[in-house]
N, C-alpha and C. Protein backbone atom coordinates (compact mmCIF):
# COMPACT_ATOMS: atom_id res chain seq x y z
N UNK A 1 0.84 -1.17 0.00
CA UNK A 1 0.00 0.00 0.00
C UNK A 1 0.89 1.25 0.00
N UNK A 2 0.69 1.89 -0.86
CA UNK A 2 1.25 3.55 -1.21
C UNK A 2 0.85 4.38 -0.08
N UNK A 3 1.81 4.87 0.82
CA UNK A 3 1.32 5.97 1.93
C UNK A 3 0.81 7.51 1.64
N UNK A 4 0.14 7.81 1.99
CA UNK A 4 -0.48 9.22 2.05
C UNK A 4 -0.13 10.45 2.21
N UNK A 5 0.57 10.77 1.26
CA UNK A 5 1.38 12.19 1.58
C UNK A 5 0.46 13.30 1.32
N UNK A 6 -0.85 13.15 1.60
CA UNK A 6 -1.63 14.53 1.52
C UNK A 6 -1.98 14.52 3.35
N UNK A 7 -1.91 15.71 3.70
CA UNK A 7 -2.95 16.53 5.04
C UNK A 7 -4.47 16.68 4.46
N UNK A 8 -4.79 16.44 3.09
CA UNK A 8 -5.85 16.94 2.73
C UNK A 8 -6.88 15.53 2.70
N UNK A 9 -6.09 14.71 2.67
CA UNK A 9 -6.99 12.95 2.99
C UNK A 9 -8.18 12.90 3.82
N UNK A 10 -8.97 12.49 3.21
CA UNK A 10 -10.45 12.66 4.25
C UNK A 10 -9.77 11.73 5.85
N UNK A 11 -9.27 10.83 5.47
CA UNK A 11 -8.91 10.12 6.92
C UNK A 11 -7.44 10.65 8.27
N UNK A 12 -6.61 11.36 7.34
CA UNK A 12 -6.07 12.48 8.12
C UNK A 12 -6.77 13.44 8.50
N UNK A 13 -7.80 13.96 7.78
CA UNK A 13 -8.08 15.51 7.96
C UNK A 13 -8.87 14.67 9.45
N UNK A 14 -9.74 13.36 9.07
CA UNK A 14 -10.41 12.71 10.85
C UNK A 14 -9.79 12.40 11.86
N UNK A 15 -8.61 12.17 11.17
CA UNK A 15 -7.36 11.75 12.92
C UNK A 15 -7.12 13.00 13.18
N UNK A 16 -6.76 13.64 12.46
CA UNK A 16 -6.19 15.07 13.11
C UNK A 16 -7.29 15.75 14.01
N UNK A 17 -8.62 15.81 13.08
CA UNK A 17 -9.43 16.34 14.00
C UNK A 17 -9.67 15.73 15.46
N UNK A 18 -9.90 14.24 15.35
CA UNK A 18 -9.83 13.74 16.51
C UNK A 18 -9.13 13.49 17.31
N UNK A 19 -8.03 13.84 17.26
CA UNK A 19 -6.28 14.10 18.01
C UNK A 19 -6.62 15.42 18.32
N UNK A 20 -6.86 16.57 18.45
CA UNK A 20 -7.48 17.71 18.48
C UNK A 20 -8.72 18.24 18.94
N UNK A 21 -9.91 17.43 19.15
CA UNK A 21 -10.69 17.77 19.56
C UNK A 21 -11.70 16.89 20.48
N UNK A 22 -11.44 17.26 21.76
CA UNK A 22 -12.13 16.29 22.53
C UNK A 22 -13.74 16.10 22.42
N UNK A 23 -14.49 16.96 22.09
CA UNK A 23 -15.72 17.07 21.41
C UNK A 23 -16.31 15.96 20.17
N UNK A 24 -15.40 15.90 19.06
CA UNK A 24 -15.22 15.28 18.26
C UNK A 24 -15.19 13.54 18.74
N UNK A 25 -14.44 13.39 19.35
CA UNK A 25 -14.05 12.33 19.74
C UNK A 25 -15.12 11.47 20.63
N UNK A 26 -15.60 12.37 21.50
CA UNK A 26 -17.35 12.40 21.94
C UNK A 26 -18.28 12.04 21.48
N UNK A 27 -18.53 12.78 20.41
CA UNK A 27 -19.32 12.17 19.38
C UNK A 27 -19.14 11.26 18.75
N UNK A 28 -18.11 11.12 18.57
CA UNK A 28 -18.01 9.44 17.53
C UNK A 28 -17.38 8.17 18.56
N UNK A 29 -17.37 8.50 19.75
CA UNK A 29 -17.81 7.68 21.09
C UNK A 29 -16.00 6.69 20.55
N UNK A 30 -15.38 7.49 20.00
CA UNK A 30 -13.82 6.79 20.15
C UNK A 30 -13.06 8.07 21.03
N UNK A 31 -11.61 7.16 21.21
CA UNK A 31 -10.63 7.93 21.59
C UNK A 31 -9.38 8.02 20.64
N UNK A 32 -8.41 8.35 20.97
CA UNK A 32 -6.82 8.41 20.03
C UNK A 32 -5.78 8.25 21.07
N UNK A 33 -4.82 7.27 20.90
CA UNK A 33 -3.64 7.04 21.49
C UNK A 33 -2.39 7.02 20.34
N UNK A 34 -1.45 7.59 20.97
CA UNK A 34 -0.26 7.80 20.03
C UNK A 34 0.89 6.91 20.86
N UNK A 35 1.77 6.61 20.07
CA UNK A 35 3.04 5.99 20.71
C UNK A 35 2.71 4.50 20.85
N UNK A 36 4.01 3.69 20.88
CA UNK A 36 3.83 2.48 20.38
C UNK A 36 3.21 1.50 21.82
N UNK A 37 4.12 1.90 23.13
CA UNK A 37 3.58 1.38 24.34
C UNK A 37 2.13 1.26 24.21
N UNK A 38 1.72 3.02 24.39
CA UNK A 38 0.07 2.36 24.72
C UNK A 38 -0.07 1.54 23.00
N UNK A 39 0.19 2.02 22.08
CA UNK A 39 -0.79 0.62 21.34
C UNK A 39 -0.81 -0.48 21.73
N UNK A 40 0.82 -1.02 22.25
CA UNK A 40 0.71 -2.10 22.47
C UNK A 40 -0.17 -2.52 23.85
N UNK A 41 -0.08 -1.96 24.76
CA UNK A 41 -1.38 -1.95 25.85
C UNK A 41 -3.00 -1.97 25.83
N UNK A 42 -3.23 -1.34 24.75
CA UNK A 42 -4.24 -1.20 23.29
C UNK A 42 -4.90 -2.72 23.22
N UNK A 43 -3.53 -2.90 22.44
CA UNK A 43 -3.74 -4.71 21.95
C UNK A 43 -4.17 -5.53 22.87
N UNK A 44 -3.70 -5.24 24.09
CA UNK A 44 -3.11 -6.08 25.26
C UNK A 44 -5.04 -6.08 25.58
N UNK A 45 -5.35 -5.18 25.70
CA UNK A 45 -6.51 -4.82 26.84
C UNK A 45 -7.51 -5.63 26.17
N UNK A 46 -7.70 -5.74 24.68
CA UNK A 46 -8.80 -6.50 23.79
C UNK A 46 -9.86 -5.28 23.66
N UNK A 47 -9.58 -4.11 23.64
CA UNK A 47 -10.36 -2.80 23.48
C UNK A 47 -10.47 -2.85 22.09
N UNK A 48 -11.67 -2.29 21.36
CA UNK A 48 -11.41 -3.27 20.17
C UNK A 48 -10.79 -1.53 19.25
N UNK A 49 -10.01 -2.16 18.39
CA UNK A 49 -9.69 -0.92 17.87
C UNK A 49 -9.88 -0.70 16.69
N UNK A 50 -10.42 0.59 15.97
CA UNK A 50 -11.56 1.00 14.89
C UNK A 50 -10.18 1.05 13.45
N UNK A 51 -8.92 1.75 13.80
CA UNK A 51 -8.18 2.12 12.51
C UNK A 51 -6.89 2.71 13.34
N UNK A 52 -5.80 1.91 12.76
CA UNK A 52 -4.66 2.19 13.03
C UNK A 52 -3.67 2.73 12.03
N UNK A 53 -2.69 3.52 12.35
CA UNK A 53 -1.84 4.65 11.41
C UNK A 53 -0.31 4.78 11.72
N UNK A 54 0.58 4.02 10.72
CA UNK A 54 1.88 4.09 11.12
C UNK A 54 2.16 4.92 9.92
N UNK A 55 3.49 5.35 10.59
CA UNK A 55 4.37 6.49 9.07
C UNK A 55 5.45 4.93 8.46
N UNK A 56 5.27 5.85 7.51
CA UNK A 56 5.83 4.85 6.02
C UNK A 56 7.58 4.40 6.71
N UNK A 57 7.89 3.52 6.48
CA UNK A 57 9.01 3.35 6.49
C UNK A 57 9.51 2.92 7.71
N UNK A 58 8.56 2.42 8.67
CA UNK A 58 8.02 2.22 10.28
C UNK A 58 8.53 0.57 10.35
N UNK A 59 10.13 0.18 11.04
CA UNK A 59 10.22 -1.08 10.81
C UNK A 59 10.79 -1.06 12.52
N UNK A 60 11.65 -2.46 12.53
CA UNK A 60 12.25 -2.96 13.57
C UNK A 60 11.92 -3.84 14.37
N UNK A 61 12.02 -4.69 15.14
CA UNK A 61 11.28 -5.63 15.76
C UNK A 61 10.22 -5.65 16.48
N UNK A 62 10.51 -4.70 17.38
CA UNK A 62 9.10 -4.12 18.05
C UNK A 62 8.23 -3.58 17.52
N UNK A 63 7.78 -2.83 16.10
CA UNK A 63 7.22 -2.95 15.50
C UNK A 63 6.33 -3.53 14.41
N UNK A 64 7.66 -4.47 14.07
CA UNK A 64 7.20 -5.29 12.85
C UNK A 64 6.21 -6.60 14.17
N UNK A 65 6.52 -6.37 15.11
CA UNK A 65 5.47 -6.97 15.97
C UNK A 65 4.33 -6.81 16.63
N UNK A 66 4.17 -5.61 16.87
CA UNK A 66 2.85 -4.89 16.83
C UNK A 66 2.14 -5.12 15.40
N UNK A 67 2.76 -4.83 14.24
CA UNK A 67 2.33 -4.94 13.29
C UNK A 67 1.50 -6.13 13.09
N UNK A 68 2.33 -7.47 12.99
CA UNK A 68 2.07 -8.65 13.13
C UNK A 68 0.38 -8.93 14.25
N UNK A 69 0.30 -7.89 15.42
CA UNK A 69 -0.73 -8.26 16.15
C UNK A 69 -2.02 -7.77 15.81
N UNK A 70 -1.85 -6.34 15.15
CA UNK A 70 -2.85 -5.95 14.39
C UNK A 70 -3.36 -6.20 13.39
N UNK A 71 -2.24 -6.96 12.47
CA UNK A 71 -2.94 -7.74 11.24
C UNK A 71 -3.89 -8.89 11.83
N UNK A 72 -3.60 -9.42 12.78
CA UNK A 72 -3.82 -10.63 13.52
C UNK A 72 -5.50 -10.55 14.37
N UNK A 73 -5.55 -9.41 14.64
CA UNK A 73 -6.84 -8.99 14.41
C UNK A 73 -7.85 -8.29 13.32
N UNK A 74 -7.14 -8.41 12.19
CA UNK A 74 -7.97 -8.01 10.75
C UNK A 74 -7.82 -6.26 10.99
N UNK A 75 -6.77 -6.08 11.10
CA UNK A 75 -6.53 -4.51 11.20
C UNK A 75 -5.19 -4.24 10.26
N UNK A 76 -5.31 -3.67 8.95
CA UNK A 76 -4.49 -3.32 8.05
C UNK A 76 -4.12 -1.69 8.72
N UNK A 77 -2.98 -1.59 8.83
CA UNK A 77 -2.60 -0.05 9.11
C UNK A 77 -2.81 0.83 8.12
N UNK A 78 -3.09 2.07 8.02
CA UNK A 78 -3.16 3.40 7.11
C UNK A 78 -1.57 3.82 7.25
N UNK A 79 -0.95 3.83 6.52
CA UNK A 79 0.53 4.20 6.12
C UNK A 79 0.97 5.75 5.57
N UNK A 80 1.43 6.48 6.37
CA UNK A 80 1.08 8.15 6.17
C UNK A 80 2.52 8.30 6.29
N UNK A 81 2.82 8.88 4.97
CA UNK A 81 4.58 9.44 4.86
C UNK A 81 4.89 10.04 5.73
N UNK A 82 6.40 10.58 6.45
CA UNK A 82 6.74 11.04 7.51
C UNK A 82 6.41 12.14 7.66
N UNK A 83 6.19 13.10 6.80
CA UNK A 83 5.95 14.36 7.08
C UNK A 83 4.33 14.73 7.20
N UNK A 84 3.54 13.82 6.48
CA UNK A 84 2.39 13.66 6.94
C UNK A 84 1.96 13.50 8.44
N UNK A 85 2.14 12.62 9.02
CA UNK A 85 2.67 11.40 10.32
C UNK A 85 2.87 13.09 11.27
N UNK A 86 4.25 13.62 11.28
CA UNK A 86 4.51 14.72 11.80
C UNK A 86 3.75 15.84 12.39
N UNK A 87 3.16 16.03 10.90
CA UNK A 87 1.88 17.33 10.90
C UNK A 87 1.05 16.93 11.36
N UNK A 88 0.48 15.55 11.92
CA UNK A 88 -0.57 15.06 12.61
C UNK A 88 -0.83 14.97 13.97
N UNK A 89 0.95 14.43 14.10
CA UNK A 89 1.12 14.15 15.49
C UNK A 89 0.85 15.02 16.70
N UNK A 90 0.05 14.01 18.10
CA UNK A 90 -0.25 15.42 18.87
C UNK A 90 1.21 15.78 19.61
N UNK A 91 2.06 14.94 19.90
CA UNK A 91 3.39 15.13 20.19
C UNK A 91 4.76 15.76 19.12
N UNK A 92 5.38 16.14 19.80
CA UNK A 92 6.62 16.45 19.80
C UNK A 92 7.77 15.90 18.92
N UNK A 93 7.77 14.52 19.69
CA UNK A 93 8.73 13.63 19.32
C UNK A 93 7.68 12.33 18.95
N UNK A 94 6.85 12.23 17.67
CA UNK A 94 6.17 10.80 17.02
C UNK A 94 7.17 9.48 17.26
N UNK A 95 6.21 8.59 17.39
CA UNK A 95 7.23 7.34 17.45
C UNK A 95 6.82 6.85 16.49
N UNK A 96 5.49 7.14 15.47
CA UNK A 96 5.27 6.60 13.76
C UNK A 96 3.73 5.76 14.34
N UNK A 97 2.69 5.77 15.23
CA UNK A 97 1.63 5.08 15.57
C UNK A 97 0.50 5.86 16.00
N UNK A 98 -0.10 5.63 15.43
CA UNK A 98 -1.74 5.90 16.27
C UNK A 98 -2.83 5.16 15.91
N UNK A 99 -3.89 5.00 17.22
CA UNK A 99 -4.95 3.91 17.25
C UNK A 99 -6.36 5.12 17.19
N UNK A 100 -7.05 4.50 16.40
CA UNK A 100 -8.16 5.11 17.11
C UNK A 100 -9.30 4.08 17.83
N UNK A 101 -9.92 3.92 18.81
CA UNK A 101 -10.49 2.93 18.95
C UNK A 101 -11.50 3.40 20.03
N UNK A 102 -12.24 2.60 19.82
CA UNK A 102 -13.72 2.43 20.68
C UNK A 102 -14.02 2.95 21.45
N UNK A 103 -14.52 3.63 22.16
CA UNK A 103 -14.77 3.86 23.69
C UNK A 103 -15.62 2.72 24.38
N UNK A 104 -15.17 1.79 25.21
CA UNK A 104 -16.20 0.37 25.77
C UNK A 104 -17.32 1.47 26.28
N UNK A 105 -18.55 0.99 26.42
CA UNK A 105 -19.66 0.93 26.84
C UNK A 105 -19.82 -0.04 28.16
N UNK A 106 -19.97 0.23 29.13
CA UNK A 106 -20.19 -0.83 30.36
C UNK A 106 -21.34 -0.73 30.91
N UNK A 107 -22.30 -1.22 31.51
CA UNK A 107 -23.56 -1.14 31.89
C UNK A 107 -23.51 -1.05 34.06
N UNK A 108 -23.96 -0.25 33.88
CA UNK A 108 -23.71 0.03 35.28
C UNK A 108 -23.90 -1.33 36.52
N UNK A 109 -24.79 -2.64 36.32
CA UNK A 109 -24.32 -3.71 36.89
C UNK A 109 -23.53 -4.59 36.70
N UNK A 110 -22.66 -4.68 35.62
CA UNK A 110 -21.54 -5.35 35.52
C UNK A 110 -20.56 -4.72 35.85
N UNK A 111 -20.31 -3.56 36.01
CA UNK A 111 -19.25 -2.41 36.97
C UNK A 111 -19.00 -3.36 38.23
N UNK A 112 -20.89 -2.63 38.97
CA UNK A 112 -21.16 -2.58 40.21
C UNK A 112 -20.53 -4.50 40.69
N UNK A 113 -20.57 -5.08 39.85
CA UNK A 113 -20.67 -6.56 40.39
C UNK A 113 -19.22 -7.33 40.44
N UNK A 114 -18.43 -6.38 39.71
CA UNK A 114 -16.89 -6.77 39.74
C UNK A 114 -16.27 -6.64 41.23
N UNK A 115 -15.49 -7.83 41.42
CA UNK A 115 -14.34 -7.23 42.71
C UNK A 115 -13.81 -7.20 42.62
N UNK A 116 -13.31 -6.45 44.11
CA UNK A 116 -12.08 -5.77 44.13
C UNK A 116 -12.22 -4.36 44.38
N UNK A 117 -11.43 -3.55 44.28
CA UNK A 117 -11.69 -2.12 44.30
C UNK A 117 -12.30 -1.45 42.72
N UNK A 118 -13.07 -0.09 42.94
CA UNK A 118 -13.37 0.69 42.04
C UNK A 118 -13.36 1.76 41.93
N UNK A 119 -12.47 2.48 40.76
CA UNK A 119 -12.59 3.99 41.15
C UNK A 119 -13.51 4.40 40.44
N UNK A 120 -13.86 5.97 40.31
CA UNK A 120 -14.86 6.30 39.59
C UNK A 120 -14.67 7.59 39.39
N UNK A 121 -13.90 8.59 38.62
CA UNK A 121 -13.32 9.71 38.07
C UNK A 121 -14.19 10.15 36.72
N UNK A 122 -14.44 11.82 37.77
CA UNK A 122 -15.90 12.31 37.29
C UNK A 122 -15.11 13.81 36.15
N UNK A 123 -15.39 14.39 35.43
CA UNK A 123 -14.81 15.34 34.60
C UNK A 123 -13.31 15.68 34.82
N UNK A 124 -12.02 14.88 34.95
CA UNK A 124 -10.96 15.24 35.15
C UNK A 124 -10.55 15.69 33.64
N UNK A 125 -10.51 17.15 34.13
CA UNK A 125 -9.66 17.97 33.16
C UNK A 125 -8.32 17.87 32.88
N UNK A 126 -7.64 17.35 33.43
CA UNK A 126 -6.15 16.91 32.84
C UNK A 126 -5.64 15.58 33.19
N UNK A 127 -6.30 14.70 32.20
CA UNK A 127 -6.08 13.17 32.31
C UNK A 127 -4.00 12.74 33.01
N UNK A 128 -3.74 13.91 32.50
CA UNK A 128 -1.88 12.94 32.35
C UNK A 128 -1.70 13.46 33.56
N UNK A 129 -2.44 14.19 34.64
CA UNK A 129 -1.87 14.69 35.76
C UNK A 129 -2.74 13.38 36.74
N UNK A 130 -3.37 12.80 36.55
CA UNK A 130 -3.77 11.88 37.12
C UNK A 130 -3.11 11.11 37.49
């Protein structure tokens, strides 16, 4: 697959927006994670994930193994040239990944019926200070 060197791609112009706008992301009841850890935590959790996005030229073992896990769930990556990838990224320093995926739905007695402890975190405005 030929990677995407336009910003103008209907499916960049949606990651970007949804990397960008928590509203957005609301509405279409997904989230966005960047960087290869959480994907791979991603994978790990069985959260199911909607469309994944590496930059072109994205190899090495730890990757080509993630790779391997997402094909493995019928998930072909979107392949976005580096400078694409860049202009997208909500970070700094890209590591070449992003997920977009689901937001679970849980029903308030299968919460309530789990043990163990439970937290329950109500409008926190700055998730990474958590």
């Amino acid at each position: 697959m030929d990677p995407i060197k336009s910003t103008s791609n209907t499916r960049v112009k949606r990651l970007t927006k949804l990397l960008r706008d928590a509203k957005a992301r609301r509405q279409e009841g997904v989230w966005v994670t960047e960087g290869v850890r959480l994907a791979e935590e991603v994978i790990a959790s069985g959260l199911e994930i909607e469309s994944a996005y590496v930059v072109q030229d994205w190899s090495g073992e730890r990757n080509l193994a993630f790779s391997a896990a997402l094909k493995a769930q019928g998930i072909t990556p979107t392949i976005l040239a580096k400078g694409v990838f860049r202009e997208v990224s909500d970070t700094s320093q890209p590591q070449g990944v992003a997920l977009i995926v689901k937001t679970p739905v849980y029903a308030q007695e299968s919460v309530l019926g789990l043990a163990g402890p439970l937290v329950i975190l109500d409008r926190i405005r700055d998730p990474g200070n958590l």
